[in-house]
PDB file of N, CA and C in Angstrom:
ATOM      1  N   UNK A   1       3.931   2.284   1.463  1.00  0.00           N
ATOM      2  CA  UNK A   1       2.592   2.727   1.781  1.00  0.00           C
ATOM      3  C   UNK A   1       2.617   4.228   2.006  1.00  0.00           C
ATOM      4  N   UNK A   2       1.399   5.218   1.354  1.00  0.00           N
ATOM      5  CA  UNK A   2       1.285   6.400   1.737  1.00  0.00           C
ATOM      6  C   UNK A   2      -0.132   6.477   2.450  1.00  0.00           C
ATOM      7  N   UNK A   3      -0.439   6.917   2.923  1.00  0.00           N
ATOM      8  CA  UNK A   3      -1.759   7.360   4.019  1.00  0.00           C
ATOM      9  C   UNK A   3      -2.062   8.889   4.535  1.00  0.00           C
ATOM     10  N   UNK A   4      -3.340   8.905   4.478  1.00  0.00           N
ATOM     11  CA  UNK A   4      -3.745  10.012   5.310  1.00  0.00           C
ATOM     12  C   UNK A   4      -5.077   9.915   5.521  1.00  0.00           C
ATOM     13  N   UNK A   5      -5.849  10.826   6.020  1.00  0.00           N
ATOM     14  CA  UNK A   5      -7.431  10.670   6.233  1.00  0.00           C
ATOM     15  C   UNK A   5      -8.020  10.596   4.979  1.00  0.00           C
ATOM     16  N   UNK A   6      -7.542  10.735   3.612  1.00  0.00           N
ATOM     17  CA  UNK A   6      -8.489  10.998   2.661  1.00  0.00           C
ATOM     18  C   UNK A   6      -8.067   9.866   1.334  1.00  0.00           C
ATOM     19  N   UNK A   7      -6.278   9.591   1.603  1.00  0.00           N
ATOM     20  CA  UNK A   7      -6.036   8.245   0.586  1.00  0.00           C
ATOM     21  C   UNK A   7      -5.445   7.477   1.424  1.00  0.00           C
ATOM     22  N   UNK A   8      -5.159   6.286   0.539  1.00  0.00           N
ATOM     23  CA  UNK A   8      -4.304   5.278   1.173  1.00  0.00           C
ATOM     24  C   UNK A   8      -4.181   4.816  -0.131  1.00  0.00           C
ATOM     25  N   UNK A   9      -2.375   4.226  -0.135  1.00  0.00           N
ATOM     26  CA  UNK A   9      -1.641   4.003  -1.257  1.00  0.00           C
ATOM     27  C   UNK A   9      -0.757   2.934  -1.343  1.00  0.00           C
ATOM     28  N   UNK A  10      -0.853   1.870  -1.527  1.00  0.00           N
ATOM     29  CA  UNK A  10       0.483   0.522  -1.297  1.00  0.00           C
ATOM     30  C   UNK A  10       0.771   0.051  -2.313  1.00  0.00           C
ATOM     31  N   UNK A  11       2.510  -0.147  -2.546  1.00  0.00           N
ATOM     32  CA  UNK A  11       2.958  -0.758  -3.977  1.00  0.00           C
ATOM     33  C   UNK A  11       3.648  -1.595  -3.290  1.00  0.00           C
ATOM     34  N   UNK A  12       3.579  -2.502  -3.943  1.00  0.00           N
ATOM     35  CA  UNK A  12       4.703  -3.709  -4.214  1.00  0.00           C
ATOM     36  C   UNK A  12       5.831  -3.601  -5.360  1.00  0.00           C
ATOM     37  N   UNK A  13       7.136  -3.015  -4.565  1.00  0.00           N
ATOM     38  CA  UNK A  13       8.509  -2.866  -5.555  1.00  0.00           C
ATOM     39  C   UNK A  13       9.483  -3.707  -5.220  1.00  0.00           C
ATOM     40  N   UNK A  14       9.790  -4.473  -6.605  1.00  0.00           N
ATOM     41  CA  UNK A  14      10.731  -5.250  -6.789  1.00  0.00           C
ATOM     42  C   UNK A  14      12.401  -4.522  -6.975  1.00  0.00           C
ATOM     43  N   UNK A  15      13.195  -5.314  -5.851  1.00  0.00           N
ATOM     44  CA  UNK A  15      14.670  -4.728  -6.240  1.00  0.00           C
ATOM     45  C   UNK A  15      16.121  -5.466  -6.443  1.00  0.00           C
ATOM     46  N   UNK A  16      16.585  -4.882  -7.056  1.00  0.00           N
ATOM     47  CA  UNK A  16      17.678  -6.357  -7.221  1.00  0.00           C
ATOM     48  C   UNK A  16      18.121  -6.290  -5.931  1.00  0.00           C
ATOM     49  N   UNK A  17      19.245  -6.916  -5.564  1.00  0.00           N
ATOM     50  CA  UNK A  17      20.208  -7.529  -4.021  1.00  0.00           C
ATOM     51  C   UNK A  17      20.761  -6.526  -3.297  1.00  0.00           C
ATOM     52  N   UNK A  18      20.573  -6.105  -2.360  1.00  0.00           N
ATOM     53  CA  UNK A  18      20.987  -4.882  -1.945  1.00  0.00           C
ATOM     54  C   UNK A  18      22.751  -5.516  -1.873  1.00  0.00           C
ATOM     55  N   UNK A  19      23.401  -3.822  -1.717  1.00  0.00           N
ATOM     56  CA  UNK A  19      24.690  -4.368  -1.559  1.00  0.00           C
ATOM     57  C   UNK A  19      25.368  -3.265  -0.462  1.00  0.00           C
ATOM     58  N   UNK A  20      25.983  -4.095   0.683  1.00  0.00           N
ATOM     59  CA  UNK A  20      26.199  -3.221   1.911  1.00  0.00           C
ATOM     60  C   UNK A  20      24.953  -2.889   2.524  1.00  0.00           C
ATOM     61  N   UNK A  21      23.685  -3.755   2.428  1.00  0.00           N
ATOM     62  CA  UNK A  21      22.257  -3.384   2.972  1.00  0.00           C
ATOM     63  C   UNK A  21      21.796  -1.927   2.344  1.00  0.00           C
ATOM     64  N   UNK A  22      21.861  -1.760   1.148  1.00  0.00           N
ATOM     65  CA  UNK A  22      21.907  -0.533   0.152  1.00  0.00           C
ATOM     66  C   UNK A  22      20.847  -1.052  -1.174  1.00  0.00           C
ATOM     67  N   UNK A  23      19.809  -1.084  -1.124  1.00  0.00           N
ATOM     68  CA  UNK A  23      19.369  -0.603  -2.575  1.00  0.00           C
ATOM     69  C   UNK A  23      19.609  -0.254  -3.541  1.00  0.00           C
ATOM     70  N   UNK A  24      20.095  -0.268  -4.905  1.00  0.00           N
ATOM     71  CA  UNK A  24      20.393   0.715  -5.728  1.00  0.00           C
ATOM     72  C   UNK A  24      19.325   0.458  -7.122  1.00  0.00           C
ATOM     73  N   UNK A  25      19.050  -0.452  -7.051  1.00  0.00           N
ATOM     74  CA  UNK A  25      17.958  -0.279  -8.245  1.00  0.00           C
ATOM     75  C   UNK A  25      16.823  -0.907  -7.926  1.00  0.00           C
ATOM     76  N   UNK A  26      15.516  -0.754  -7.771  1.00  0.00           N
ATOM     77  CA  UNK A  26      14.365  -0.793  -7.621  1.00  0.00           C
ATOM     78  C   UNK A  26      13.331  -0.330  -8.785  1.00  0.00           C
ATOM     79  N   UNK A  27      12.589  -0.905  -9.403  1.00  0.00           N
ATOM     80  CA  UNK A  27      11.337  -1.035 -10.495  1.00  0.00           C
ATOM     81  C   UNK A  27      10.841   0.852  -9.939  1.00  0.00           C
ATOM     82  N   UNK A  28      10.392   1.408 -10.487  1.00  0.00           N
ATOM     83  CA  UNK A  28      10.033   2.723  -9.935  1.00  0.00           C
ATOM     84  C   UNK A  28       8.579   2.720 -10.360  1.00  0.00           C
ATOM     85  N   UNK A  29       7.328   2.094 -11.337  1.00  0.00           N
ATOM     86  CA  UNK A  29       6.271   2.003 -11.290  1.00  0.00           C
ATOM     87  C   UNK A  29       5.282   0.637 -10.136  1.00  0.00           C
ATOM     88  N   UNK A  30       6.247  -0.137  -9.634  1.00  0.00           N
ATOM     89  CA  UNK A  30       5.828  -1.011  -8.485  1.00  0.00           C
ATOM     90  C   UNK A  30       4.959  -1.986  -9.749  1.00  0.00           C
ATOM     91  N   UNK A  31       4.076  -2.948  -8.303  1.00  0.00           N
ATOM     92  CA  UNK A  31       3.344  -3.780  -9.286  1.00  0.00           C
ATOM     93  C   UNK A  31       2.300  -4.467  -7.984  1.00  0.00           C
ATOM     94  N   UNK A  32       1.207  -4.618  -7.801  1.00  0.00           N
ATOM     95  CA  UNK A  32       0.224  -5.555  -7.147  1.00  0.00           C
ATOM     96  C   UNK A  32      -0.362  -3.640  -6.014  1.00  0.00           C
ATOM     97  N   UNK A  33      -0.575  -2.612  -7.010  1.00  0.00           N
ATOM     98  CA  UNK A  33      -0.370  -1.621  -6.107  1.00  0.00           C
ATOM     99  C   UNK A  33      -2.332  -1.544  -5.617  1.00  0.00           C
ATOM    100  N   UNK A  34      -2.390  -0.884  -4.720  1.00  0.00           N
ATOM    101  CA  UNK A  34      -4.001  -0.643  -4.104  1.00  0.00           C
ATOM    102  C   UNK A  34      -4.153   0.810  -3.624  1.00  0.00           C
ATOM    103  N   UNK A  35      -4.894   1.183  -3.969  1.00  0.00           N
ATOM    104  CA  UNK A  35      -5.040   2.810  -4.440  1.00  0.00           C
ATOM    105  C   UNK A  35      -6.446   3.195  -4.120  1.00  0.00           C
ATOM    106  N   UNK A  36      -7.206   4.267  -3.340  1.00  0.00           N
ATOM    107  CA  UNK A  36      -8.424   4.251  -2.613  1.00  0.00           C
ATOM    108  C   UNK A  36      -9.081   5.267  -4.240  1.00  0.00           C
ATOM    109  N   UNK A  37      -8.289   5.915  -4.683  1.00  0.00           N
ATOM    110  CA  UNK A  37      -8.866   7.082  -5.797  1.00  0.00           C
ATOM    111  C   UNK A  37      -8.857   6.019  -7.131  1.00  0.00           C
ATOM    112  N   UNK A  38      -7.817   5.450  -7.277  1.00  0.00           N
ATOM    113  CA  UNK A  38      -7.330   4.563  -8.411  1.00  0.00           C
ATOM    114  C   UNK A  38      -8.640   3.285  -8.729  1.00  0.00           C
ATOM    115  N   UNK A  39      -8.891   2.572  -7.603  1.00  0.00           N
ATOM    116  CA  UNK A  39      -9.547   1.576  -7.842  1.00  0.00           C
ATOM    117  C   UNK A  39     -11.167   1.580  -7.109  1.00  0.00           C
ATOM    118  N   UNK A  40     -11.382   3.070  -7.308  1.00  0.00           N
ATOM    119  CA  UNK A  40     -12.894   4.027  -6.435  1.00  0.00           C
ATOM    120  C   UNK A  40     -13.223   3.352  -5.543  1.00  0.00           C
ATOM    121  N   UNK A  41     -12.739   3.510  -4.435  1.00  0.00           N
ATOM    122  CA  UNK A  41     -12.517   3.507  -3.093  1.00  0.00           C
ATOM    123  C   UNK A  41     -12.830   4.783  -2.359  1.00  0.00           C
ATOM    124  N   UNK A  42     -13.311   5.541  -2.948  1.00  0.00           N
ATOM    125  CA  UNK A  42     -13.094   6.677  -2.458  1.00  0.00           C
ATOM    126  C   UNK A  42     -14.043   6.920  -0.957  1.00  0.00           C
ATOM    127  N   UNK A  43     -15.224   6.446  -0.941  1.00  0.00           N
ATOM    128  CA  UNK A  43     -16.549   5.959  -0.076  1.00  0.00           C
ATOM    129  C   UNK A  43     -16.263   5.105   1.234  1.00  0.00           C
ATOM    130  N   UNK A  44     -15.404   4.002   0.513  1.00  0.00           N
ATOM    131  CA  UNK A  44     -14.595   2.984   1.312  1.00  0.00           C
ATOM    132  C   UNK A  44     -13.650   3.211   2.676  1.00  0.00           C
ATOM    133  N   UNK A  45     -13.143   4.380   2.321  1.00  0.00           N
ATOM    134  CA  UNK A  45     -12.028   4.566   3.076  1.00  0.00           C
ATOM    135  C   UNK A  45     -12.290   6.257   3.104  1.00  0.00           C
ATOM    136  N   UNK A  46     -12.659   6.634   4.182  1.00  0.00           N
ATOM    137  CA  UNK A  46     -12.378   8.270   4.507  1.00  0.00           C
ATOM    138  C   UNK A  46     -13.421   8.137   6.117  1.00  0.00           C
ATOM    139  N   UNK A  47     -13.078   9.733   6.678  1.00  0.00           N
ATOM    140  CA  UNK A  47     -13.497  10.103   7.625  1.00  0.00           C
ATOM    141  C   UNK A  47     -15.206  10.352   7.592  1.00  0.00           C
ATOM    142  N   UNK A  48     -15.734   9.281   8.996  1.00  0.00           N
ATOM    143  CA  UNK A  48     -16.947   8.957   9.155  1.00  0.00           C
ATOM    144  C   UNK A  48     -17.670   7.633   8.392  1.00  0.00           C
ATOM    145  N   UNK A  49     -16.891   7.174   7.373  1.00  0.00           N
ATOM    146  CA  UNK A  49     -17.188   6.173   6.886  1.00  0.00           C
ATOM    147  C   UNK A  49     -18.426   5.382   7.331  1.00  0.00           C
ATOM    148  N   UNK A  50     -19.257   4.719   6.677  1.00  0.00           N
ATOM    149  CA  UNK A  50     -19.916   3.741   7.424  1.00  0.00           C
ATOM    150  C   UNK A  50     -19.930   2.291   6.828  1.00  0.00           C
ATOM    151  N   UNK A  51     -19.260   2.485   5.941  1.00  0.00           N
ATOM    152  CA  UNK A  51     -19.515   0.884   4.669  1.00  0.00           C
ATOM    153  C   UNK A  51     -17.954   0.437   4.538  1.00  0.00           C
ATOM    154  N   UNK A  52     -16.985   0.919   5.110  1.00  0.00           N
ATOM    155  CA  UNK A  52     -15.613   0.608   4.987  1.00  0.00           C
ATOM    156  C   UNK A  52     -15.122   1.243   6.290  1.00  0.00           C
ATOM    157  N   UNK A  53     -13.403   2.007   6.148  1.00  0.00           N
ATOM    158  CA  UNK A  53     -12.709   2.452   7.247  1.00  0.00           C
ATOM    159  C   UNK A  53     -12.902   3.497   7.289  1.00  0.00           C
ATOM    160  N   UNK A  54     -13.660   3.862   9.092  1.00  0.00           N
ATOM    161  CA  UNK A  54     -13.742   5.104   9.252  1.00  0.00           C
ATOM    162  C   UNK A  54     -12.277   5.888   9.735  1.00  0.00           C
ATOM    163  N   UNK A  55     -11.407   6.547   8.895  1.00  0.00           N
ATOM    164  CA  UNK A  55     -10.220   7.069   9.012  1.00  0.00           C
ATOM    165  C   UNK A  55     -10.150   8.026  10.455  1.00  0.00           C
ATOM    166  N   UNK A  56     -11.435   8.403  10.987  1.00  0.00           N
ATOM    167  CA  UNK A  56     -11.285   8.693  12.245  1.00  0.00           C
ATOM    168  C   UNK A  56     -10.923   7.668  13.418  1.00  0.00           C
ATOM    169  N   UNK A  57     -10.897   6.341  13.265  1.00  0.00           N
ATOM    170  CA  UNK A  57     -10.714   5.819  14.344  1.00  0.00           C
ATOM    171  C   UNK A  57      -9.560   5.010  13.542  1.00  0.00           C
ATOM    172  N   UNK A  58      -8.864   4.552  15.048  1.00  0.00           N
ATOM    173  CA  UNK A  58      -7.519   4.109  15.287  1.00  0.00           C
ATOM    174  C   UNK A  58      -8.040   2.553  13.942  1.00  0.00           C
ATOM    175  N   UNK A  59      -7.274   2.386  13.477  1.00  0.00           N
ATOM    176  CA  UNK A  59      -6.987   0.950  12.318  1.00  0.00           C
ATOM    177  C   UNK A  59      -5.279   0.412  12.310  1.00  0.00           C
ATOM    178  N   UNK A  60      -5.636  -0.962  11.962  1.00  0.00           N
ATOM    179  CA  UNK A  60      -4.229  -1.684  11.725  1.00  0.00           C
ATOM    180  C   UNK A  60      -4.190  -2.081   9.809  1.00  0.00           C
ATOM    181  N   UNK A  61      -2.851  -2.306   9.431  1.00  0.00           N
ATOM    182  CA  UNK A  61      -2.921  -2.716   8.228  1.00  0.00           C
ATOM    183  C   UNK A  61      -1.965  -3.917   8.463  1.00  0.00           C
ATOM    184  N   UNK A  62      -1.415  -5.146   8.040  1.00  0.00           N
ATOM    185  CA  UNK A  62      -0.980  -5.996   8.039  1.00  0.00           C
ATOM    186  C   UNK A  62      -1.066  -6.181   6.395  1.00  0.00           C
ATOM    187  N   UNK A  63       0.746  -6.569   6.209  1.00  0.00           N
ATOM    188  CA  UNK A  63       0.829  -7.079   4.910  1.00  0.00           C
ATOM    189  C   UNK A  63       1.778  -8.527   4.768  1.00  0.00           C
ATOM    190  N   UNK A  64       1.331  -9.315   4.071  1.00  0.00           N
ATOM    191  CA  UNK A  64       1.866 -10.628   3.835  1.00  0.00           C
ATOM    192  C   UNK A  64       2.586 -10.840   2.790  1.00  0.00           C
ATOM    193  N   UNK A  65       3.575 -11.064   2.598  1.00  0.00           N
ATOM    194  CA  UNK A  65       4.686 -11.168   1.383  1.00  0.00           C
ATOM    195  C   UNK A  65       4.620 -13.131   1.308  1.00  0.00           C
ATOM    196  N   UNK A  66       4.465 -13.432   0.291  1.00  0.00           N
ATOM    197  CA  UNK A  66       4.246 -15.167   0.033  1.00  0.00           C
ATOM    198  C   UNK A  66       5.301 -15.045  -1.319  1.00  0.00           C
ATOM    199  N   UNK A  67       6.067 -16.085  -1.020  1.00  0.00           N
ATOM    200  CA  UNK A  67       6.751 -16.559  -2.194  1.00  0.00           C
ATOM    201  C   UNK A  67       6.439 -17.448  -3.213  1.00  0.00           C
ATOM    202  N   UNK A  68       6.651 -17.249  -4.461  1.00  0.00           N
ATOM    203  CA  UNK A  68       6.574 -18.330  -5.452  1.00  0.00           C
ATOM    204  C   UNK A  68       7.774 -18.580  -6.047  1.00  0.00           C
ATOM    205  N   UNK A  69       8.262 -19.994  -6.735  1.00  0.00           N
ATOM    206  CA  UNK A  69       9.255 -20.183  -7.541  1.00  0.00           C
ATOM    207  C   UNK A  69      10.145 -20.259  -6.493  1.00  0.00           C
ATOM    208  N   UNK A  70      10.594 -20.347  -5.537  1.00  0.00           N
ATOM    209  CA  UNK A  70      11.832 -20.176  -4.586  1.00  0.00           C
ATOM    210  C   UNK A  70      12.449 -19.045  -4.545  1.00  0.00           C
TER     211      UNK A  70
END
């Protein structure tokens, strides 16, 4: 996730098995991503808002990871 008062940015990246709790290869375009400029949001999400998040006040984000296939 990237954030600030004016975007907000979340990808979902797939990586193979870490090794030694190490990363080494990870997808670098992501996939299931949500983007405030990308998907015109732009109204939605900024400071003073009235129809979405007003980026002036305190907010939570919560994300849910669900498995398919095992």
């Amino acid at each position: 996730m990237e954030a600030n008062k004016y975007a907000y940015r979340a990808v979902g990246h797939t990586c193979d098995a870490p090794t030694n709790g190490i990363y080494s290869n990870c997808d670098r375009s992501g996939q299931c991503s949500v983007d405030v400029h990308e998907n015109d949001l732009i109204g939605e999400y900024s400071p003073g808002s009235d129809s979405g998040i007003d980026t002036n006040k305190e907010f939570h984000v919560k994300v849910d990871y669900h498995e398919t296939n095992g």
